[in-house]
PDB file of N, CA and C in Angstrom:
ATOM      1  N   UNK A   1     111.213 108.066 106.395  1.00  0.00           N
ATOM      2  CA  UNK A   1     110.567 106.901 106.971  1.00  0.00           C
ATOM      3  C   UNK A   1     110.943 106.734 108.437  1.00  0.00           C
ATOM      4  N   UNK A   2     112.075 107.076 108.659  1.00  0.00           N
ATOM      5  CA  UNK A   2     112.874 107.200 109.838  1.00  0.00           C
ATOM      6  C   UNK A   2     112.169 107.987 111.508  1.00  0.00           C
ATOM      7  N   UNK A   3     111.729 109.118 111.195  1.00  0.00           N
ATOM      8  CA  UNK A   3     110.529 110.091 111.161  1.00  0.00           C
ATOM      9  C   UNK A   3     109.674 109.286 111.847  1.00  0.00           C
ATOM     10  N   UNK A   4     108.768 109.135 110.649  1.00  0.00           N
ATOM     11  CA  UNK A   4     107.413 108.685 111.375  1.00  0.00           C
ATOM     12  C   UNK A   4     107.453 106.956 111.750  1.00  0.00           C
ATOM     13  N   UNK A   5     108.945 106.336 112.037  1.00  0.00           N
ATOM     14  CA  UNK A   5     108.677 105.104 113.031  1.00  0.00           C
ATOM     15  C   UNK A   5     109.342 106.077 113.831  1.00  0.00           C
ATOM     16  N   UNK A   6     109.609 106.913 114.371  1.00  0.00           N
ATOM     17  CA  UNK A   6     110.491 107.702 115.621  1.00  0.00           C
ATOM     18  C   UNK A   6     109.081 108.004 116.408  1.00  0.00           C
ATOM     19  N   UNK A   7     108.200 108.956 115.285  1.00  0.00           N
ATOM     20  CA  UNK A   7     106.840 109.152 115.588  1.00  0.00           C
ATOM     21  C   UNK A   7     105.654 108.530 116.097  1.00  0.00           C
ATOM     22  N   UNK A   8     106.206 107.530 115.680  1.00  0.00           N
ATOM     23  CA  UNK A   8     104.845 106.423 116.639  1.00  0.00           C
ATOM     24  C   UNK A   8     105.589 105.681 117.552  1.00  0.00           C
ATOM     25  N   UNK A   9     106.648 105.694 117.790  1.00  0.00           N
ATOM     26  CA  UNK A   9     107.236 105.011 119.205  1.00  0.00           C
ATOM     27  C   UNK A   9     106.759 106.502 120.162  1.00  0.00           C
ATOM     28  N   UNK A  10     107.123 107.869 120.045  1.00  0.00           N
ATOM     29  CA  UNK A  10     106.726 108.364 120.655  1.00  0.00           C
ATOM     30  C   UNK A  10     105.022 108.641 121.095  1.00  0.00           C
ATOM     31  N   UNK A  11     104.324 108.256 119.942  1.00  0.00           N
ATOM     32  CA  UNK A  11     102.830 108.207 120.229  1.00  0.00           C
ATOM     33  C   UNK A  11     102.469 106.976 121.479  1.00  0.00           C
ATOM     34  N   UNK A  12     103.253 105.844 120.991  1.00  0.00           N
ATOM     35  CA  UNK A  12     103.170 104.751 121.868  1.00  0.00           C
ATOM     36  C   UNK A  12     103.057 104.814 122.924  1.00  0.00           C
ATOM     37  N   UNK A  13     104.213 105.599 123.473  1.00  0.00           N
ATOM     38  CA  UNK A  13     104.491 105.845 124.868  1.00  0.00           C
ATOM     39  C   UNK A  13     103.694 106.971 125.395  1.00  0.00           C
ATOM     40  N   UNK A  14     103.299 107.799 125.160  1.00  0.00           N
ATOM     41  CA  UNK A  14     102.526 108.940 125.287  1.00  0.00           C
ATOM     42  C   UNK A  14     101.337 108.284 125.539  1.00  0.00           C
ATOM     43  N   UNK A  15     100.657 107.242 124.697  1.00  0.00           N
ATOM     44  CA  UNK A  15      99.449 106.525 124.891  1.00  0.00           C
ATOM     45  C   UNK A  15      99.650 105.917 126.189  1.00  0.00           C
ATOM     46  N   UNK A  16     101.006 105.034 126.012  1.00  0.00           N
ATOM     47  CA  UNK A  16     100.494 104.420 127.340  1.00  0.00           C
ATOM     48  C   UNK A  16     101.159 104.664 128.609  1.00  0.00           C
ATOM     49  N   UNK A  17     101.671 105.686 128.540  1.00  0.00           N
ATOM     50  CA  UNK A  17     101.577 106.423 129.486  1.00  0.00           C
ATOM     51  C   UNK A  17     100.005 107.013 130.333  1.00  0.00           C
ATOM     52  N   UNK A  18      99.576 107.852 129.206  1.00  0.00           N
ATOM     53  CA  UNK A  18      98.590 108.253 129.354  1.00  0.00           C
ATOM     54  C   UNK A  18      96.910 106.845 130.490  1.00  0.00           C
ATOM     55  N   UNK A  19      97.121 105.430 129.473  1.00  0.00           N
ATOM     56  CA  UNK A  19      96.885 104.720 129.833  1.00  0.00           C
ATOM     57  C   UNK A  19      96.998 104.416 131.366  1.00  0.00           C
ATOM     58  N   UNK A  20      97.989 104.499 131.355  1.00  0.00           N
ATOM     59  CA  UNK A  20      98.590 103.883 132.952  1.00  0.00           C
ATOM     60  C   UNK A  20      98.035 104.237 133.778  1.00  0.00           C
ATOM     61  N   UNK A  21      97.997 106.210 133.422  1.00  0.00           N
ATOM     62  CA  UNK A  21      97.687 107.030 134.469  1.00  0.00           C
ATOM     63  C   UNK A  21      96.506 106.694 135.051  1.00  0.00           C
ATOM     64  N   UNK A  22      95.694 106.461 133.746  1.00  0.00           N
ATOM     65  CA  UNK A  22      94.183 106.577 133.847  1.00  0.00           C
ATOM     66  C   UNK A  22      93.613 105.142 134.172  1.00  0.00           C
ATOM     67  N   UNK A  23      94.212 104.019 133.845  1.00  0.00           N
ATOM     68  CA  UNK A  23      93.655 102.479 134.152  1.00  0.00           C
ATOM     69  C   UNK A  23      94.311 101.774 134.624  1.00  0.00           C
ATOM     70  N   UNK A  24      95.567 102.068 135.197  1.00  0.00           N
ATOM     71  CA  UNK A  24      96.703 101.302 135.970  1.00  0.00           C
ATOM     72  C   UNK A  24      97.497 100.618 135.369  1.00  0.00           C
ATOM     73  N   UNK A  25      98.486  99.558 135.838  1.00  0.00           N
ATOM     74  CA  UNK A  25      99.325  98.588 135.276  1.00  0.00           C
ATOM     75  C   UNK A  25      98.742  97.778 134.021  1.00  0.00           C
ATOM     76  N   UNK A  26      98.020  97.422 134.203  1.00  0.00           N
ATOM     77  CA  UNK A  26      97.041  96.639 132.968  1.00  0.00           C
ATOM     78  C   UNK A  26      97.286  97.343 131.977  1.00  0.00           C
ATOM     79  N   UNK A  27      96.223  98.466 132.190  1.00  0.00           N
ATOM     80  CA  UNK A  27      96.269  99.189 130.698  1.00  0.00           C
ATOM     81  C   UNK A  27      97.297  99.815 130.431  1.00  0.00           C
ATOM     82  N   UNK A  28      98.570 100.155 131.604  1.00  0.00           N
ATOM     83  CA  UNK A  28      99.552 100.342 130.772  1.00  0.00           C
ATOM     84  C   UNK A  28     100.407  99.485 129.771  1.00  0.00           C
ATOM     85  N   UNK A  29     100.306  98.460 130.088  1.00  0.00           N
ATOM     86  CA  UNK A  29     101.071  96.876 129.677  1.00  0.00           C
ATOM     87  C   UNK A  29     100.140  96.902 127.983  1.00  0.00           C
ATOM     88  N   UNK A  30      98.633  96.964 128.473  1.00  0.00           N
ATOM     89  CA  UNK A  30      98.020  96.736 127.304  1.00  0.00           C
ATOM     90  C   UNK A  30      98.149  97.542 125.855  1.00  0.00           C
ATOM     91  N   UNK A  31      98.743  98.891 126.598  1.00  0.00           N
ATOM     92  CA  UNK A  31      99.074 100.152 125.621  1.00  0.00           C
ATOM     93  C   UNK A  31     100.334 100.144 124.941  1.00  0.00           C
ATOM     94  N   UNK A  32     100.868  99.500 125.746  1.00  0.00           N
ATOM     95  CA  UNK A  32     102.263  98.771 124.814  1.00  0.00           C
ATOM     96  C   UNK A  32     102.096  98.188 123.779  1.00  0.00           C
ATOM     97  N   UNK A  33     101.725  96.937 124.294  1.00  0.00           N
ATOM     98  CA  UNK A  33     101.355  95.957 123.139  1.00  0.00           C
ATOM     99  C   UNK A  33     100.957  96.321 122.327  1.00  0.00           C
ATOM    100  N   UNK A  34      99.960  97.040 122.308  1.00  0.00           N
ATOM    101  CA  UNK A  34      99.023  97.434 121.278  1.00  0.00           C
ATOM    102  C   UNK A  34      99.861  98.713 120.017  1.00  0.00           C
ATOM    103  N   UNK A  35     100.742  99.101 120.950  1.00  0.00           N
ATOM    104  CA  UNK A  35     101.604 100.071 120.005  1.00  0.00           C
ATOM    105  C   UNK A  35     102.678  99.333 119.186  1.00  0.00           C
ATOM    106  N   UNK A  36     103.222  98.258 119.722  1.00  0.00           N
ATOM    107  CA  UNK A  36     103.957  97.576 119.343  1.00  0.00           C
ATOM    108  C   UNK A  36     103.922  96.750 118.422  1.00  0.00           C
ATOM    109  N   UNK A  37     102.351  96.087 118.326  1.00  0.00           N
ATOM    110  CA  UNK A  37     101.647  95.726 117.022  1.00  0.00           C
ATOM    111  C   UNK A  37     101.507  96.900 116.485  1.00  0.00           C
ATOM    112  N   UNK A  38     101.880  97.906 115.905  1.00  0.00           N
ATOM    113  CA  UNK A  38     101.596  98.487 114.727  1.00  0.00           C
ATOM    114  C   UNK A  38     102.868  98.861 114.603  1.00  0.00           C
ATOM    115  N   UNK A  39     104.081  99.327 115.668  1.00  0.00           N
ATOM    116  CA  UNK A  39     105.147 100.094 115.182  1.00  0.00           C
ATOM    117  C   UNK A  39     106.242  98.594 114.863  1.00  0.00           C
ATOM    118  N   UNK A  40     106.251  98.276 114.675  1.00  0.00           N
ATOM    119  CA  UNK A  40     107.196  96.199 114.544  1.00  0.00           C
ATOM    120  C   UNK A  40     106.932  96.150 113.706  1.00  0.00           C
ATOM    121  N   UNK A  41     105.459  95.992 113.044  1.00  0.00           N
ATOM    122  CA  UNK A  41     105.358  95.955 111.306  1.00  0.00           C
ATOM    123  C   UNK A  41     106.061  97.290 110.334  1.00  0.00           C
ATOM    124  N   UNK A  42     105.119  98.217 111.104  1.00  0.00           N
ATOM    125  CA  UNK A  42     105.739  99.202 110.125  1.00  0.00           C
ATOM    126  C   UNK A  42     107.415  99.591 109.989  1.00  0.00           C
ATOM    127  N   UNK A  43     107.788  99.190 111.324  1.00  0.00           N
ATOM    128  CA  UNK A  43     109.438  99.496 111.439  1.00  0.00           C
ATOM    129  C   UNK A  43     110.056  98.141 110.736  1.00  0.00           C
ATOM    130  N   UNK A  44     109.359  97.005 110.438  1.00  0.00           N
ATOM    131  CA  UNK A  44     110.363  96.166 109.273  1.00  0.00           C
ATOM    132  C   UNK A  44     109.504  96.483 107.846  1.00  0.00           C
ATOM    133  N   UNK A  45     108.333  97.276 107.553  1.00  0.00           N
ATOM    134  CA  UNK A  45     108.252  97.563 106.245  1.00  0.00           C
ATOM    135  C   UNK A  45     108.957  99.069 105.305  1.00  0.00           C
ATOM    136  N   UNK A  46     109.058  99.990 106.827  1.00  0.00           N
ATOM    137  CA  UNK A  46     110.614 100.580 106.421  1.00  0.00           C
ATOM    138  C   UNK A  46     111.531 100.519 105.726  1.00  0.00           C
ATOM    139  N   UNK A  47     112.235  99.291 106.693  1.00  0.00           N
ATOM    140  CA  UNK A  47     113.368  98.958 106.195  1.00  0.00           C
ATOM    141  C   UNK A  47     113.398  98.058 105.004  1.00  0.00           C
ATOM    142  N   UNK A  48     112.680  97.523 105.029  1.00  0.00           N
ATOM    143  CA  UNK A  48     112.358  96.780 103.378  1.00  0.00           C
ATOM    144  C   UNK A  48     112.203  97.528 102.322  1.00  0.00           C
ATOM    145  N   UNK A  49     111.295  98.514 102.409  1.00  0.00           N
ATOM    146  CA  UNK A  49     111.358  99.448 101.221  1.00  0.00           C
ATOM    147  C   UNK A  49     112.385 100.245 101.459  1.00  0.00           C
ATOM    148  N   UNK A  50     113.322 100.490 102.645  1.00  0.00           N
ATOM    149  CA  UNK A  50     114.342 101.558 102.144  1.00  0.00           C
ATOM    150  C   UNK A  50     115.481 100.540 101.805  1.00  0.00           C
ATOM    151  N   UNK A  51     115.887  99.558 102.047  1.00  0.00           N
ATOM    152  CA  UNK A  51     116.944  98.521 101.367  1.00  0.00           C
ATOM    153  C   UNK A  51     116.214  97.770  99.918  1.00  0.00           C
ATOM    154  N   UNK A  52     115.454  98.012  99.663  1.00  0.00           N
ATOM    155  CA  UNK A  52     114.788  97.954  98.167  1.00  0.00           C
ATOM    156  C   UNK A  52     115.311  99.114  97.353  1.00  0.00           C
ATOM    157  N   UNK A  53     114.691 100.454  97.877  1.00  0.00           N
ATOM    158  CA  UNK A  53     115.054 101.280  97.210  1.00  0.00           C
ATOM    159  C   UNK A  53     116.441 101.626  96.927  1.00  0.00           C
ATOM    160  N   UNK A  54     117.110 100.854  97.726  1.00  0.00           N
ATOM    161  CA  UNK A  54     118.609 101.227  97.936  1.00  0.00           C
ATOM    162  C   UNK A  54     119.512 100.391  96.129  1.00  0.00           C
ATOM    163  N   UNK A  55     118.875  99.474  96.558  1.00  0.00           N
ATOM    164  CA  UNK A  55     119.307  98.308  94.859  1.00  0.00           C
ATOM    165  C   UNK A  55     119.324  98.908  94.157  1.00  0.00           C
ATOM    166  N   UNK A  56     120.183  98.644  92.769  1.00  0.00           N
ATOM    167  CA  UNK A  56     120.182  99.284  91.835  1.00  0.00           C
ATOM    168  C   UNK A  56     118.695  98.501  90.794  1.00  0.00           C
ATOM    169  N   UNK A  57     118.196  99.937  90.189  1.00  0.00           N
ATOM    170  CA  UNK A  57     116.827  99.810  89.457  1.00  0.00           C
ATOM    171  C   UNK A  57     116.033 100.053  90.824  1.00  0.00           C
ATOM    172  N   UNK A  58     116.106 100.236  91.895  1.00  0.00           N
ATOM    173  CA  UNK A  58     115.143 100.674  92.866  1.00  0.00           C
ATOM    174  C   UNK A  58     113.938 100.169  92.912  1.00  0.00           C
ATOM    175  N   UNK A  59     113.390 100.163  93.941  1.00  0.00           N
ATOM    176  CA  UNK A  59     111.863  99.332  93.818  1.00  0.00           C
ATOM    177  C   UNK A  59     110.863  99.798  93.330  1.00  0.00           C
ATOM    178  N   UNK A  60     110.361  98.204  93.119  1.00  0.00           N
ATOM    179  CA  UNK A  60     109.108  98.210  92.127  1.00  0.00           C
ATOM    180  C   UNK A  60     107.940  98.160  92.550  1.00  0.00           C
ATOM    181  N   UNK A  61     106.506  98.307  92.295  1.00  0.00           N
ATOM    182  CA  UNK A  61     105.331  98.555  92.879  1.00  0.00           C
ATOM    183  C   UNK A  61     105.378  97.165  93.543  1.00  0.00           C
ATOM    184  N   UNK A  62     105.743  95.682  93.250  1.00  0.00           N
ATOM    185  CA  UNK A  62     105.578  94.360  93.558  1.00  0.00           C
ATOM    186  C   UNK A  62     106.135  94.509  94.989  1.00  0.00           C
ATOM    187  N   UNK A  63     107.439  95.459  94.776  1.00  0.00           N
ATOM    188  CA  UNK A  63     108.210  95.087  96.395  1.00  0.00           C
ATOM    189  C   UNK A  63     107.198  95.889  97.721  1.00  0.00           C
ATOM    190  N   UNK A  64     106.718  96.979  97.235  1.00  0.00           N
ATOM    191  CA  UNK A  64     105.564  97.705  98.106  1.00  0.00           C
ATOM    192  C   UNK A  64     104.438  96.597  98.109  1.00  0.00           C
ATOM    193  N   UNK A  65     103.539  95.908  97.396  1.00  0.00           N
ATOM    194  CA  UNK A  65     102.436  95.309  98.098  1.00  0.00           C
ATOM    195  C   UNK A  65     102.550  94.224  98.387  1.00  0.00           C
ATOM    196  N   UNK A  66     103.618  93.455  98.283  1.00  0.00           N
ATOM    197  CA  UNK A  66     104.378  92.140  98.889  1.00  0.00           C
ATOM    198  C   UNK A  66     104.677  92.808 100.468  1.00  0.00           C
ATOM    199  N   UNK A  67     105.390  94.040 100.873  1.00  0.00           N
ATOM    200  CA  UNK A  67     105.606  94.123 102.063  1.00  0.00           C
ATOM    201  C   UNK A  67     104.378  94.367 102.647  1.00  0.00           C
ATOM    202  N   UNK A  68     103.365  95.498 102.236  1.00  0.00           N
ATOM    203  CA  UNK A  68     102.474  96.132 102.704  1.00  0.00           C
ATOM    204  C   UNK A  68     101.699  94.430 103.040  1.00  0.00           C
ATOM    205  N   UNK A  69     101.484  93.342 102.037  1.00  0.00           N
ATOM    206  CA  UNK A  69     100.862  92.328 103.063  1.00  0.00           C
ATOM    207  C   UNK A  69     101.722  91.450 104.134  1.00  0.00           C
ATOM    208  N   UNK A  70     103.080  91.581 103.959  1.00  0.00           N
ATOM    209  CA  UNK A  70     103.785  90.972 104.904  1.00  0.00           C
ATOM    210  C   UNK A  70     103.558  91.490 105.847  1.00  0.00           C
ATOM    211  N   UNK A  71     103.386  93.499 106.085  1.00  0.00           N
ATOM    212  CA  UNK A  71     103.130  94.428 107.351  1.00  0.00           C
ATOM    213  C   UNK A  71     101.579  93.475 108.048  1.00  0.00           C
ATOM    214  N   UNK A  72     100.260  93.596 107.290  1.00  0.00           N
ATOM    215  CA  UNK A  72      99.552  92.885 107.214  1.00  0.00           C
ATOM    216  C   UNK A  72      99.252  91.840 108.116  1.00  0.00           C
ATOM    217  N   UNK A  73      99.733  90.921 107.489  1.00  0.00           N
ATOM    218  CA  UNK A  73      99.945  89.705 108.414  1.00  0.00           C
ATOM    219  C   UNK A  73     100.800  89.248 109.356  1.00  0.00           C
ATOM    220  N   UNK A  74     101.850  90.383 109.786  1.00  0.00           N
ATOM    221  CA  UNK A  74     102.951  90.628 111.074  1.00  0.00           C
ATOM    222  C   UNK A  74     102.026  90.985 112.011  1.00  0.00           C
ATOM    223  N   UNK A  75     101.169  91.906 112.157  1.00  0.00           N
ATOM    224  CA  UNK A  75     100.051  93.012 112.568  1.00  0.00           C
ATOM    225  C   UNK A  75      99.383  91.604 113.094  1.00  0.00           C
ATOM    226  N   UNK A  76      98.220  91.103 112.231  1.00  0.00           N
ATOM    227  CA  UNK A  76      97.427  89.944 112.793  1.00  0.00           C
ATOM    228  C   UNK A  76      97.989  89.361 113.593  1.00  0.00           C
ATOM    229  N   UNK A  77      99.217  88.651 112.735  1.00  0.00           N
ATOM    230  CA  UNK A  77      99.278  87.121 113.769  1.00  0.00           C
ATOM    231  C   UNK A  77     100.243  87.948 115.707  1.00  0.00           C
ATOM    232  N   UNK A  78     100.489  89.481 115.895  1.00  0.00           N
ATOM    233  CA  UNK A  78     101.295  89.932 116.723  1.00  0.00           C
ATOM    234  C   UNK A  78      99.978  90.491 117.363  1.00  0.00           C
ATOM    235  N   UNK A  79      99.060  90.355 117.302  1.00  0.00           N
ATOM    236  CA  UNK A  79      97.480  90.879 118.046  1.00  0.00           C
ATOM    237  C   UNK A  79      97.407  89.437 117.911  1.00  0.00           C
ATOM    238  N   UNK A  80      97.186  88.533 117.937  1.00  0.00           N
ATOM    239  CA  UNK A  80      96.634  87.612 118.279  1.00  0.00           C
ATOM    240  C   UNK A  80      97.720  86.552 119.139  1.00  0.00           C
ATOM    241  N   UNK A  81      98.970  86.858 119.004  1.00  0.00           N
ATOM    242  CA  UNK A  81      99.727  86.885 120.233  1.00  0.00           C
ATOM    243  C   UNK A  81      99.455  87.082 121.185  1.00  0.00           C
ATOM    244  N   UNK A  82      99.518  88.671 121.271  1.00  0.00           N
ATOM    245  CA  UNK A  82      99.022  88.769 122.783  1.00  0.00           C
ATOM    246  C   UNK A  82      97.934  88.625 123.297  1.00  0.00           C
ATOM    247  N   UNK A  83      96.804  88.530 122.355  1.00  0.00           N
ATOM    248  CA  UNK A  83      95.234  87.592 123.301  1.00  0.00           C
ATOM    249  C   UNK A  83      95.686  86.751 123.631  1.00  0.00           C
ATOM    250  N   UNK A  84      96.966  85.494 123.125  1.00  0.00           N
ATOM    251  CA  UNK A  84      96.918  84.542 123.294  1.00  0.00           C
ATOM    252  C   UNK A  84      97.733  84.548 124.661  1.00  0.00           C
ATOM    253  N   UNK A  85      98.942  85.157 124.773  1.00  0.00           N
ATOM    254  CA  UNK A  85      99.763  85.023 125.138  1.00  0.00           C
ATOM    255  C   UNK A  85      99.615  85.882 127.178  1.00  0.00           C
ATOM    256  N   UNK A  86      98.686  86.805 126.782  1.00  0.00           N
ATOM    257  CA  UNK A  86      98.129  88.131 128.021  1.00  0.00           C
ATOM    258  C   UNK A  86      96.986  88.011 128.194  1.00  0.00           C
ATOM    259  N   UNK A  87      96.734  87.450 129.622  1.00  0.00           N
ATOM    260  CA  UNK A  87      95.255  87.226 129.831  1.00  0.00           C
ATOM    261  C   UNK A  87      94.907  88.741 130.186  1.00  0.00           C
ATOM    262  N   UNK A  88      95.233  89.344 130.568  1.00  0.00           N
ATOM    263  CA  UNK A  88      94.954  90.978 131.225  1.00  0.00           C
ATOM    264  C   UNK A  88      94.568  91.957 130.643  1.00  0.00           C
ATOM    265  N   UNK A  89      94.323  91.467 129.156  1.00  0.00           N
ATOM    266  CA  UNK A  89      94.362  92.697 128.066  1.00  0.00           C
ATOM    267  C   UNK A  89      93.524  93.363 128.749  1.00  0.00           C
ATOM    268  N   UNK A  90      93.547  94.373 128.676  1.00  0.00           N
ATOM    269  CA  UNK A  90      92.995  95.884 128.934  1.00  0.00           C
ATOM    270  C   UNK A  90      92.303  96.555 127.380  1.00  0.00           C
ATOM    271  N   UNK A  91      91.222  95.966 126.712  1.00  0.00           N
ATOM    272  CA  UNK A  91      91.388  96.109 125.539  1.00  0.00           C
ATOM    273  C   UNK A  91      90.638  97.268 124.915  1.00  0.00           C
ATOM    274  N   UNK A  92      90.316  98.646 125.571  1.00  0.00           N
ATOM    275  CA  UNK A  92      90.074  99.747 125.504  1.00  0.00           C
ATOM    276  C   UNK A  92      91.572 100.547 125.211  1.00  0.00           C
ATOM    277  N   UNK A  93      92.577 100.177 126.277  1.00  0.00           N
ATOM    278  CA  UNK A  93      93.909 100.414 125.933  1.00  0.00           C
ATOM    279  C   UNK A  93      94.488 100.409 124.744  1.00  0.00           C
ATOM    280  N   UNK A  94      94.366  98.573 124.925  1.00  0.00           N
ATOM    281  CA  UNK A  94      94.943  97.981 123.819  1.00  0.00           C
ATOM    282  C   UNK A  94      94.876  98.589 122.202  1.00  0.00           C
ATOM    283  N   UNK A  95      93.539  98.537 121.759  1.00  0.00           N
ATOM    284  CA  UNK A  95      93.077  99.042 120.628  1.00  0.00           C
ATOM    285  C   UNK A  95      93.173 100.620 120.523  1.00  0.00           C
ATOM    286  N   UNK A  96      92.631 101.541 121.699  1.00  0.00           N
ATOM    287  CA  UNK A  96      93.074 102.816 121.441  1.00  0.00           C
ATOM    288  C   UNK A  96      94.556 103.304 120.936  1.00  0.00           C
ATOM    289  N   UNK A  97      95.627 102.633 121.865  1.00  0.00           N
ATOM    290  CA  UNK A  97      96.864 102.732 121.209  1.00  0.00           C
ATOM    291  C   UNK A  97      97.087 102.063 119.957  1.00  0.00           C
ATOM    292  N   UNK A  98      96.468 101.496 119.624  1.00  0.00           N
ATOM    293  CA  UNK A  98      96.602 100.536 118.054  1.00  0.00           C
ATOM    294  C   UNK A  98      96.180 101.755 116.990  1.00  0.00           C
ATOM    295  N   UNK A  99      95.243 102.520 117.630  1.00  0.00           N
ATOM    296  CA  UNK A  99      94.627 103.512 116.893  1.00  0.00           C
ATOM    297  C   UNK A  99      95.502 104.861 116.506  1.00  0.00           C
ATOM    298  N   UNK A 100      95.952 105.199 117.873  1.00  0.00           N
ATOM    299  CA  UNK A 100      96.677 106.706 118.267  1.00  0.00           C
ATOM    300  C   UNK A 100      98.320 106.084 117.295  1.00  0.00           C
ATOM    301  N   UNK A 101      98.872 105.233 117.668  1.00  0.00           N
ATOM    302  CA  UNK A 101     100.118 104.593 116.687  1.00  0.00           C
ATOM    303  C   UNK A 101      99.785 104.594 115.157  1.00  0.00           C
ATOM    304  N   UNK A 102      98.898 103.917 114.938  1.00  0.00           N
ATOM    305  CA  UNK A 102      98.790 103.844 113.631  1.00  0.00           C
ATOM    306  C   UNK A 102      98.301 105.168 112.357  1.00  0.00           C
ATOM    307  N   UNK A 103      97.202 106.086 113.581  1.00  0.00           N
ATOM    308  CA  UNK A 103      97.288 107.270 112.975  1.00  0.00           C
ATOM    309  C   UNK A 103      98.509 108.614 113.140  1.00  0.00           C
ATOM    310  N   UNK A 104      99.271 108.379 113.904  1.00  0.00           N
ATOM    311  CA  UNK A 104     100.806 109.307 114.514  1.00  0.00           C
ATOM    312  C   UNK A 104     100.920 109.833 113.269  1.00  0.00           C
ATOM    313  N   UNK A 105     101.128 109.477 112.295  1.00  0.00           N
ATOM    314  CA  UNK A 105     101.592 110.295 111.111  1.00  0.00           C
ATOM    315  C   UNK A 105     101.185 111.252 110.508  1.00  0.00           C
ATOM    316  N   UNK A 106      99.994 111.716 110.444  1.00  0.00           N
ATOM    317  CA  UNK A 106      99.105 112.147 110.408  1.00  0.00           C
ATOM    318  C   UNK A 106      99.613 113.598 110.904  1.00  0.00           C
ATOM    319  N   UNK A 107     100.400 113.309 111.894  1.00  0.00           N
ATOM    320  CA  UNK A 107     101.347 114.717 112.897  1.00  0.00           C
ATOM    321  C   UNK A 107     102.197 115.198 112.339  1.00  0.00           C
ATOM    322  N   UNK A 108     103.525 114.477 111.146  1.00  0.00           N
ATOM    323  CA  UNK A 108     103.630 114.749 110.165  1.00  0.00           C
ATOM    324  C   UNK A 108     103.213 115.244 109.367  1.00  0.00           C
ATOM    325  N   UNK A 109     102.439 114.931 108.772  1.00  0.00           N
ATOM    326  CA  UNK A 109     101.685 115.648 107.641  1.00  0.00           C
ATOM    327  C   UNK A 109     101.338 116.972 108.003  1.00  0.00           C
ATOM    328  N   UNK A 110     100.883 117.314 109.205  1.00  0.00           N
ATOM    329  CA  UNK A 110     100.814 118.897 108.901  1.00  0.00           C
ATOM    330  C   UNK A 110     101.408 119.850 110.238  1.00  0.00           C
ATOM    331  N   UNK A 111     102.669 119.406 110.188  1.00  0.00           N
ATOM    332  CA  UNK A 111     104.101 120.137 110.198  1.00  0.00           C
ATOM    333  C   UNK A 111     104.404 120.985 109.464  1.00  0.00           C
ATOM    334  N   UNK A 112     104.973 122.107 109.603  1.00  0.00           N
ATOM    335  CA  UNK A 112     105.319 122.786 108.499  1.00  0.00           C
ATOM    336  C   UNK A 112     106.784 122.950 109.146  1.00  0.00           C
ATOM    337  N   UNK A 113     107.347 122.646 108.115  1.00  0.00           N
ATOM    338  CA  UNK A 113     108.937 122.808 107.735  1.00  0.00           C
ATOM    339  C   UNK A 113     109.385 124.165 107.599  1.00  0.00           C
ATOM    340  N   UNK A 114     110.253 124.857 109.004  1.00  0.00           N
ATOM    341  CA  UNK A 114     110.817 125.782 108.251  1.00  0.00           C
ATOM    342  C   UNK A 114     111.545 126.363 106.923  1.00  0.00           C
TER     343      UNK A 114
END
C-alpha cells in the first residue's frame, strides 16, 4: 500500500510539474491540489486498512466500505475546498492531475518484479 501512495505523490509532482511548465504558476498550484485531493484520501484509507488489518481477527469487508466512503467523502468535501478556498483554479490542471494521481497505479500493475 506503501508503494502506490509513494506512487502517486510521485505522479503528482511529475503532473505538476509538467503543468507549470506548460501553464505557469496557476496551473502549477492547481496540479497540486488536485493531486492532493486524491493522494490525502487514499494515504488515510491506507492506513486504516493497514491498522485494521493489523488487529487481531483482521479486517472485515465492513472496515473496507466504511473507509472506501470515508475516502469518498474526504475527496468531495477537499475539491470543493479548494473551489472554495482558490480563486485561480487552473481547472484543466486541476482535474488532469486528479486523473494522472488517481490512475498512478495502474504503473504498478504492470511492473514486473524481478
Amino acid at each position: 500500500m506503501l508503494r502506490i501512495i509513494l506512487m502517486q505523490l510521485v505522479a503528482m509532482v511529475v503532473a505538476a510539474c509538467t503543468a507549470g511548465l506548460l501553464g505557469g504558476v496557476s496551473a502549477l498550484w492547481s496540479a497540486l491540489l488536485g493531486g492532493l485531493c486524491c493522494v490525502v484520501p487514499n494515504g488515510f484509507f491506507a492506513w486504516r486498512l493497514y491498522t485494521s488489518a493489523r488487529k487481531p481477527g483482521g479486517a472485515n469487508p465492513m472496515t473496507f466500505f466504511f473507509g472506501e466512503s470515508i475516502k469518498i467523502a474526504t475527496t468531495l468535501a477537499l475539491m470543493g475546498a479548494v473551489v472554495w478556498l482558490y480563486h485561480g483554479v487552473n481547472w484543466l490542471a486541476f482535474m488532469l492531475s486528479f486523473i494522472v494521481v488517481l490512475k498512478s497505479y495502474l504503473i504498478l500493475l504492470f511492473r514486473h518484479r524481478p
